[in-house]
N, C-alpha and C. Protein backbone atom coordinates (compact mmCIF):
# COMPACT_ATOMS: atom_id res chain seq x y z
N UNK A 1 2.19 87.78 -40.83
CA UNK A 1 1.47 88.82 -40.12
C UNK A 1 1.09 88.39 -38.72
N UNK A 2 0.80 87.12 -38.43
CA UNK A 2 0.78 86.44 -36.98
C UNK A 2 1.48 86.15 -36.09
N UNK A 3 1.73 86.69 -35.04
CA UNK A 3 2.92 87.34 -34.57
C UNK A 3 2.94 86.65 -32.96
N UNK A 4 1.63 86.05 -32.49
CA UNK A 4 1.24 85.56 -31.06
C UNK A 4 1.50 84.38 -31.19
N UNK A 5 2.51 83.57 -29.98
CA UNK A 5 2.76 82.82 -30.09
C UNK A 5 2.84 81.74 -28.95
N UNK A 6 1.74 81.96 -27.67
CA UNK A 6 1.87 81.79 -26.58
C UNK A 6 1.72 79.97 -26.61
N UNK A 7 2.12 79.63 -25.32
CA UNK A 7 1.84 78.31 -25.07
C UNK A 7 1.68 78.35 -23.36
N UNK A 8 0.39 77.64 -22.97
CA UNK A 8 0.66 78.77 -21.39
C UNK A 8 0.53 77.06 -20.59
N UNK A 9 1.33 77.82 -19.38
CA UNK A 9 1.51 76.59 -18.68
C UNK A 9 0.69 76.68 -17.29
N UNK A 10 -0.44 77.76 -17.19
CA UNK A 10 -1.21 77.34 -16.18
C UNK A 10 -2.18 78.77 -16.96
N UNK A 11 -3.02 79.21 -16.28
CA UNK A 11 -4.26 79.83 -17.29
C UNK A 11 -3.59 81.06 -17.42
N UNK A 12 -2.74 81.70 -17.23
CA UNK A 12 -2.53 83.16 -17.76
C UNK A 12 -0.69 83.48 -17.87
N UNK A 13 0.03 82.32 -18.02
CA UNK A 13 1.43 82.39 -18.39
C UNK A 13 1.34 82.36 -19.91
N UNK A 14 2.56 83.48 -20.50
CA UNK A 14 2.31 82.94 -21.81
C UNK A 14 3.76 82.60 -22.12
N UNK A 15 4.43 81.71 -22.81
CA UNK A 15 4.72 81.01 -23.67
C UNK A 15 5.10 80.74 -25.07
N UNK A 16 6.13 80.75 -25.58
CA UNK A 16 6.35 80.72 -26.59
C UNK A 16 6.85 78.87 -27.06
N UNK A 17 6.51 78.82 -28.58
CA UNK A 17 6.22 77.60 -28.78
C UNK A 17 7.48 76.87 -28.41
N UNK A 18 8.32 77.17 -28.31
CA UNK A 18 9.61 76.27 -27.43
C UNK A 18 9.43 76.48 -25.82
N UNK A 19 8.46 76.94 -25.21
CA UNK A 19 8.09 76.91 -23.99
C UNK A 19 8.86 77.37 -23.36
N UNK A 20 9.65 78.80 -23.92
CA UNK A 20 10.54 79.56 -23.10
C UNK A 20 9.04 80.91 -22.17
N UNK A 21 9.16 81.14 -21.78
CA UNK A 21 8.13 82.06 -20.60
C UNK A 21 8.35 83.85 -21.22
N UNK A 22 7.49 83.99 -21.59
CA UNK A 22 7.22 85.29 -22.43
C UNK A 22 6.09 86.35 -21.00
N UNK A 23 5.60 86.00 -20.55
CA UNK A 23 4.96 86.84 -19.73
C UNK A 23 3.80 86.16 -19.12
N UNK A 24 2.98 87.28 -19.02
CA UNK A 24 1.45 86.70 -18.03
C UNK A 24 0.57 88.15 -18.67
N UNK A 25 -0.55 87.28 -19.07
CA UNK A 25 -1.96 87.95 -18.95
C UNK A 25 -2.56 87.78 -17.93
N UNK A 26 -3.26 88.60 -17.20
CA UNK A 26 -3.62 88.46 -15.65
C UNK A 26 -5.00 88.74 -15.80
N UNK A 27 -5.91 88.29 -14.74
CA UNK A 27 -7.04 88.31 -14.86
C UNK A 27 -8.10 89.64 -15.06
N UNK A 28 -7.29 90.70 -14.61
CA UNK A 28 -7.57 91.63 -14.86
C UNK A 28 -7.46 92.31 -16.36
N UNK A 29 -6.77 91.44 -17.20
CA UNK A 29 -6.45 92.35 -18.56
C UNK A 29 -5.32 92.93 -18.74
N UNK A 30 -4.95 92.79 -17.90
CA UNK A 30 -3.03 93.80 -18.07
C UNK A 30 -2.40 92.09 -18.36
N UNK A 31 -1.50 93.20 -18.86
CA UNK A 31 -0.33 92.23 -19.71
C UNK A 31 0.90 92.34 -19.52
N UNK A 32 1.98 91.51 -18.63
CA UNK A 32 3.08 91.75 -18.28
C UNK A 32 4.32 91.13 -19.23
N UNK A 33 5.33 91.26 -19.63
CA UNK A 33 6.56 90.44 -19.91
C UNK A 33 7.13 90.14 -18.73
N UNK A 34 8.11 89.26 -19.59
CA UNK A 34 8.89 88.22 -18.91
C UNK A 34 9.35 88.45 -17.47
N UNK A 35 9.51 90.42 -17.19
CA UNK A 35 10.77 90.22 -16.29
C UNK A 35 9.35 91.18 -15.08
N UNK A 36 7.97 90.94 -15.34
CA UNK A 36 7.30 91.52 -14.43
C UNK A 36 6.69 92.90 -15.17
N UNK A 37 7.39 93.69 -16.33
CA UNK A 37 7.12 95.04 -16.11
C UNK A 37 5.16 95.08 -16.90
N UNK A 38 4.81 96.19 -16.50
CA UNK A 38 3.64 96.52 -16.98
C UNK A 38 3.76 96.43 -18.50
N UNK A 39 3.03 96.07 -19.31
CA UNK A 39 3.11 96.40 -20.78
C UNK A 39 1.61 97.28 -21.47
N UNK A 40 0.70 96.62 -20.47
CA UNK A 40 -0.51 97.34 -20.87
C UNK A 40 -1.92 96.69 -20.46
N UNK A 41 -2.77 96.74 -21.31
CA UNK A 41 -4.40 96.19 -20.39
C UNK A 41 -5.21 96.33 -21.74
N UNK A 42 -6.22 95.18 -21.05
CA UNK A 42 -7.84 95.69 -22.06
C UNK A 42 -8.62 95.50 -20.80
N UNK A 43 -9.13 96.51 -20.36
CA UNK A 43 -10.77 96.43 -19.52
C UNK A 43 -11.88 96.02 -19.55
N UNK A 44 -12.31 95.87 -19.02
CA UNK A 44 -13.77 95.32 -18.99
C UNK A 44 -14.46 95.89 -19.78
N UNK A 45 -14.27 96.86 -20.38
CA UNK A 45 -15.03 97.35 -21.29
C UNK A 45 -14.63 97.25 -22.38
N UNK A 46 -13.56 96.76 -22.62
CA UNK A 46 -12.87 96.43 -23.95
C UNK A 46 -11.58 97.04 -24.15
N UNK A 47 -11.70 98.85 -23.80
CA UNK A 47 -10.31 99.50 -24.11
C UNK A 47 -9.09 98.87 -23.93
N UNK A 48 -8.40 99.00 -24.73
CA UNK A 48 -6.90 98.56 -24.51
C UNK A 48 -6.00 99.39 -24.47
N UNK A 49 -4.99 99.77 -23.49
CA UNK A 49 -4.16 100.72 -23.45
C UNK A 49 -2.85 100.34 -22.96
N UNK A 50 -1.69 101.23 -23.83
CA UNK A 50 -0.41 100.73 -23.77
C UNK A 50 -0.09 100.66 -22.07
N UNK A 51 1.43 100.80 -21.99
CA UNK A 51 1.76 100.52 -20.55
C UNK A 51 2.20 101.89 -20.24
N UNK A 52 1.90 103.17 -21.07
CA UNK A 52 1.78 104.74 -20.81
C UNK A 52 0.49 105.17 -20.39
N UNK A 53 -0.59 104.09 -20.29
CA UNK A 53 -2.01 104.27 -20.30
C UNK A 53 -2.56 105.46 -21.73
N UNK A 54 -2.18 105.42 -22.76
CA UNK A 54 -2.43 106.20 -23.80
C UNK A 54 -3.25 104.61 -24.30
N UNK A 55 -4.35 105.13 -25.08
CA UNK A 55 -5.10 104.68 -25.70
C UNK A 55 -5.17 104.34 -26.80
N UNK A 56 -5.10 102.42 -27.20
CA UNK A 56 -4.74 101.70 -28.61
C UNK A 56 -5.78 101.91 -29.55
N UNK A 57 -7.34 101.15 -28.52
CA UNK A 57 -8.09 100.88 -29.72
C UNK A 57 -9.19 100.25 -28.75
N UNK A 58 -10.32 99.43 -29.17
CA UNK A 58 -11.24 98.97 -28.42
C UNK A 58 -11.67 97.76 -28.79
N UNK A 59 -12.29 96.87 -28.27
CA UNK A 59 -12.73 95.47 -28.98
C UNK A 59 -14.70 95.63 -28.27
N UNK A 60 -15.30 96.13 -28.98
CA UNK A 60 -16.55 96.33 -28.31
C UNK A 60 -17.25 94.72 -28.39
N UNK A 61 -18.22 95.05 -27.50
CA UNK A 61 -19.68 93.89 -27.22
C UNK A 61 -19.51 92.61 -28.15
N UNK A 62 -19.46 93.38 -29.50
CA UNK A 62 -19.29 92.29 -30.40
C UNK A 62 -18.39 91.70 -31.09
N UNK A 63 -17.38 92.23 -30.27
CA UNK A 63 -16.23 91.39 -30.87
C UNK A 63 -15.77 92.53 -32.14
N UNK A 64 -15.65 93.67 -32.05
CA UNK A 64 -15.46 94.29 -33.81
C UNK A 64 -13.97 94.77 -32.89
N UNK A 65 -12.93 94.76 -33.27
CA UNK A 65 -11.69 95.97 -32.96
C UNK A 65 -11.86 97.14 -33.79
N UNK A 66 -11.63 98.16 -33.16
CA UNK A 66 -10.86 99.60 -33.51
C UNK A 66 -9.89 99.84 -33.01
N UNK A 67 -9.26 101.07 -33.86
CA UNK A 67 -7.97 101.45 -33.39
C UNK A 67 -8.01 102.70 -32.71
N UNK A 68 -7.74 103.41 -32.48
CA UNK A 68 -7.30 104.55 -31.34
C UNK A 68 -8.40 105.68 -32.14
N UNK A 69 -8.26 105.82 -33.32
CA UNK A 69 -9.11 106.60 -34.64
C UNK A 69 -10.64 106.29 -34.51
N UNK A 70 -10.63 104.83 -34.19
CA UNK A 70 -12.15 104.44 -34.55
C UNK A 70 -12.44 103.51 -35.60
N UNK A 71 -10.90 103.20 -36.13
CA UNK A 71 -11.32 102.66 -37.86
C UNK A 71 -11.57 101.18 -37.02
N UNK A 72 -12.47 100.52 -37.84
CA UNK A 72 -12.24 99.01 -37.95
C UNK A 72 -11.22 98.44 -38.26
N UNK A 73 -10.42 97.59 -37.36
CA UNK A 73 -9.47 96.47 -37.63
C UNK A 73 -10.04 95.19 -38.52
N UNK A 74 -10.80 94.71 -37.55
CA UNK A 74 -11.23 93.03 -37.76
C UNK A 74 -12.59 92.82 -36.48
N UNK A 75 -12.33 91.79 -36.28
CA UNK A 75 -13.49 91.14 -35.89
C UNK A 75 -13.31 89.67 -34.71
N UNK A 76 -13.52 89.39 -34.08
CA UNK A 76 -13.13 88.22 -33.12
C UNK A 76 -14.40 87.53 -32.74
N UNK A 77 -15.15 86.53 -33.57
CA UNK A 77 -16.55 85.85 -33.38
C UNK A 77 -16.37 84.98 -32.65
N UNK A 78 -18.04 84.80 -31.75
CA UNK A 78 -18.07 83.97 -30.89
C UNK A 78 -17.73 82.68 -31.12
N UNK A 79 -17.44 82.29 -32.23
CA UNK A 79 -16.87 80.86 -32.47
C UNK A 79 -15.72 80.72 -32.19
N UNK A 80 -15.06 82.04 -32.30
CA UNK A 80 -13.28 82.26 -32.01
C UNK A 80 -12.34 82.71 -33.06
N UNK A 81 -13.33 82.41 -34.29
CA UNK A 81 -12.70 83.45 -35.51
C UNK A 81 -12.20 84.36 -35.63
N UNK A 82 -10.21 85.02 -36.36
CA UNK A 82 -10.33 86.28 -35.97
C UNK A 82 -10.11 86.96 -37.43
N UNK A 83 -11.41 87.56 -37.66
CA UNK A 83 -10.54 88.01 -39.31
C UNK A 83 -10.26 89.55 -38.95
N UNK A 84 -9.61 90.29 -40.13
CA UNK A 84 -9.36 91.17 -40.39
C UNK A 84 -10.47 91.98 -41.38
N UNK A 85 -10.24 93.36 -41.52
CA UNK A 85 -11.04 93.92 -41.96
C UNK A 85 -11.79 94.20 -43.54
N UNK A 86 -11.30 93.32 -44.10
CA UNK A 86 -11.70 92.51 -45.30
C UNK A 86 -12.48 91.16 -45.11
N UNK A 87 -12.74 90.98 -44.02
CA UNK A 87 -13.23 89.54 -43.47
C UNK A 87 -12.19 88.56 -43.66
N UNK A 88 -11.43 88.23 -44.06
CA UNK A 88 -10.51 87.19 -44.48
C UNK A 88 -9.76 86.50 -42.71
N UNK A 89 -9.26 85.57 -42.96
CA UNK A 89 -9.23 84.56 -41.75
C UNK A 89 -7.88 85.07 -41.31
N UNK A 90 -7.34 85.53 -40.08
CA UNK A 90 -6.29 85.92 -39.09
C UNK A 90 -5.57 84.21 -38.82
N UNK A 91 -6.71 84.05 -37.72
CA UNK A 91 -6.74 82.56 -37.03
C UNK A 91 -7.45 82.59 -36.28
N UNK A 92 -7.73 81.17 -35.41
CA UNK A 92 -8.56 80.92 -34.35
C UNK A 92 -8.35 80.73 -33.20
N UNK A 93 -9.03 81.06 -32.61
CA UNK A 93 -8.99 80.58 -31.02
C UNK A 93 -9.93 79.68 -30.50
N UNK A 94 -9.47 78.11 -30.47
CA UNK A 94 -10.78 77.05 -30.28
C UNK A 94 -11.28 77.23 -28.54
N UNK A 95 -12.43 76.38 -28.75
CA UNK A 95 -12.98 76.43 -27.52
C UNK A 95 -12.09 76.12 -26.06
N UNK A 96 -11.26 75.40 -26.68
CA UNK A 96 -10.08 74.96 -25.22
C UNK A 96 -9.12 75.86 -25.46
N UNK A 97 -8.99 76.78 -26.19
CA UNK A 97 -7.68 77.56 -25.96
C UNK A 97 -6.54 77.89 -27.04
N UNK A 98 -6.59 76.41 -27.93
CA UNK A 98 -5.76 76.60 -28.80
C UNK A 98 -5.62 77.49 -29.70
N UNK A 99 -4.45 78.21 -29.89
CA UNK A 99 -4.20 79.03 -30.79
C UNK A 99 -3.61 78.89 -32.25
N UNK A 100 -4.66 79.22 -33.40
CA UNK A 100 -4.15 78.79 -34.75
C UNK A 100 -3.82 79.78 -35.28
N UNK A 101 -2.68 79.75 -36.79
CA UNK A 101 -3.19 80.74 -37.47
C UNK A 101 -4.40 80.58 -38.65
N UNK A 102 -3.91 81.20 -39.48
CA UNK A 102 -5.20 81.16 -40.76
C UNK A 102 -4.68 80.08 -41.51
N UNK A 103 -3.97 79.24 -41.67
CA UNK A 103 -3.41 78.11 -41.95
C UNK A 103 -3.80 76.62 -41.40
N UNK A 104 -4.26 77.29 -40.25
CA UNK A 104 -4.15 76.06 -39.34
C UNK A 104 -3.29 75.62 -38.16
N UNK A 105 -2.15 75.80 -38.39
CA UNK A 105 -1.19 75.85 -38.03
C UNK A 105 -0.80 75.90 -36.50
N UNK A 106 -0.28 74.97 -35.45
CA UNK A 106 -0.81 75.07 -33.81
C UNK A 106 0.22 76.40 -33.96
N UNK A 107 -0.35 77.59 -32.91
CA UNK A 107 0.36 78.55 -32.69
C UNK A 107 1.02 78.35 -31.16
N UNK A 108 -0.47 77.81 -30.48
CA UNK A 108 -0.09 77.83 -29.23
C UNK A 108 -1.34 77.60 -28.24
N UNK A 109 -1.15 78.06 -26.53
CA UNK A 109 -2.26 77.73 -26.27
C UNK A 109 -3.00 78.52 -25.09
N UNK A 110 -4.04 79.08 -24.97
CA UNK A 110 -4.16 80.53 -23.37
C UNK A 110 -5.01 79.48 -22.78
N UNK A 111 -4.94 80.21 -21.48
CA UNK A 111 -5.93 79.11 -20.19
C UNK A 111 -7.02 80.09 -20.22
N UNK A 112 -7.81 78.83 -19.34
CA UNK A 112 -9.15 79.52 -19.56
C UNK A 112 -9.34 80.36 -18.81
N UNK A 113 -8.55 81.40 -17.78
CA UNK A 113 -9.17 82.97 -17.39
C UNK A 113 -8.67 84.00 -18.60
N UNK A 114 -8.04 83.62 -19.74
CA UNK A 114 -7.74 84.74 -20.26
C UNK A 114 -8.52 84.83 -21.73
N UNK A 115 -9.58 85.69 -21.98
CA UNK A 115 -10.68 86.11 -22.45
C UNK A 115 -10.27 85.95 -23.78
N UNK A 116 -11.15 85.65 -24.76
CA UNK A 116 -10.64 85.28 -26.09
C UNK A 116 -10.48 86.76 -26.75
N UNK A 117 -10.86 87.66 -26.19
CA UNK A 117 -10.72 89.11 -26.43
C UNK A 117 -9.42 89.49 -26.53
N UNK A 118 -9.01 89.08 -25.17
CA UNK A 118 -7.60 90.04 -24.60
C UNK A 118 -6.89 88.66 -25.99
N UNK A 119 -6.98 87.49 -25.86
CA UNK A 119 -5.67 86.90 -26.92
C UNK A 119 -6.36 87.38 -28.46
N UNK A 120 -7.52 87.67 -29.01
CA UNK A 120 -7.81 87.79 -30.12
C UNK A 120 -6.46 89.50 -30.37
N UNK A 121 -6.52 90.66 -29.62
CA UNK A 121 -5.51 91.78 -29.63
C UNK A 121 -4.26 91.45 -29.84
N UNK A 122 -3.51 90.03 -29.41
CA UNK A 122 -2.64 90.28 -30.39
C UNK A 122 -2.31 90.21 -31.94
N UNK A 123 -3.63 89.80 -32.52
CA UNK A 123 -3.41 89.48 -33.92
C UNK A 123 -3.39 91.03 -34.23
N UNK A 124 -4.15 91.88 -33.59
CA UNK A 124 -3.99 93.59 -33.82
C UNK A 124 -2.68 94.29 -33.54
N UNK A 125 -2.38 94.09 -32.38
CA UNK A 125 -1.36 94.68 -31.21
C UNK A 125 -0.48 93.23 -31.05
N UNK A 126 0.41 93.61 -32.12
CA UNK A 126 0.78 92.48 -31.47
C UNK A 126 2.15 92.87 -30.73
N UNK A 127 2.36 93.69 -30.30
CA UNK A 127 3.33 94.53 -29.52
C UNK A 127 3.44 94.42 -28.05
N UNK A 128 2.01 93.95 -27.92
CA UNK A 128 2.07 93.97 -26.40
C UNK A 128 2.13 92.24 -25.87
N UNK A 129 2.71 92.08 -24.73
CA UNK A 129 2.51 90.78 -24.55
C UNK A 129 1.36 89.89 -23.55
C-alpha cells in the first residue's frame, strides 16, 4: 500500500531509492515530476489539489486527512506517525527526514523545507509526486 519512495538530494528533489530523480516538491507545496510539469499542491492551509486545480482532500491543523467528501483518511502526528483510519501504522517520517514504512523499512528521505504534511499525502495520494 506504500507507494512513496523519495530519496532527495538537496531539500525538495525527490528521488527514488536507486536515486533516479522523480521530481521536486517546492516550497510552496506544488509538486512537480521529473520532466517539470505541474502535478499539483497542498497550501498553506492544507488543501491539496490535483494539477486540474480540482480538489483531493485536506490535511487540517492537526494533522487528520480528508478526502474531497470529508471522510477521514488517517492521521499524520507530530511525532511523524502516519496511520490510517483504523489507527494502524502507514509509516514514519523521523525528525531528519527519513522515510519509513510500517515495517520499518528505509523508504527514503525529504529535506527539511518540505513539510511533513505535504510527504505524509503521499501515503493518501499517492498519485501525485
Amino acid at each position: 500500500m506504500f507507494l512513496f519512495t523519495p530519496i532527495t538530494s538537496n531539500d525538495t528533489d525527490i528521488r527514488d531509492r536507486y536515486g533516479s530523480y522523480k521530481g521536486k516538491v517546492q516550497e510552496d507545496g506544488s509538486f512537480r515530476d521529473k520532466y517539470g510539469s505541474y502535478e499539483g499542491k497542498i497550501d498553506s492551509n492544507g488543501s491539496l489539489r490535483d494539477r486540474h486545480g480540482s480538489y483531493l482532500g485536506k490535511v487540517d491543523p492537526s494533522g487528520n486527512v480528508r478526502d474531497r467528501a470529508g471522510s477521514y483518511l488517517g492521521k499524520v502526528t507530530e511525532s511523524g506517525d502516519v496511520r490510517d483510519k483504523y489507527g494502524s501504522l502507514l509509516g514514519k517520517i523521523d525528525p531528519n527526514g527519513t522515510v519509513r514504512d510500517k515495517h520499518g523499512a528505509y523508504i527514503g528521505k525529504v529535506g527539511s523545507s518540505v513539510s511533513k504534511e505535504a510527504t505524509a499525502i503521499k501515503f493518501f495520494f499517492p498519485g501525485l509526486n
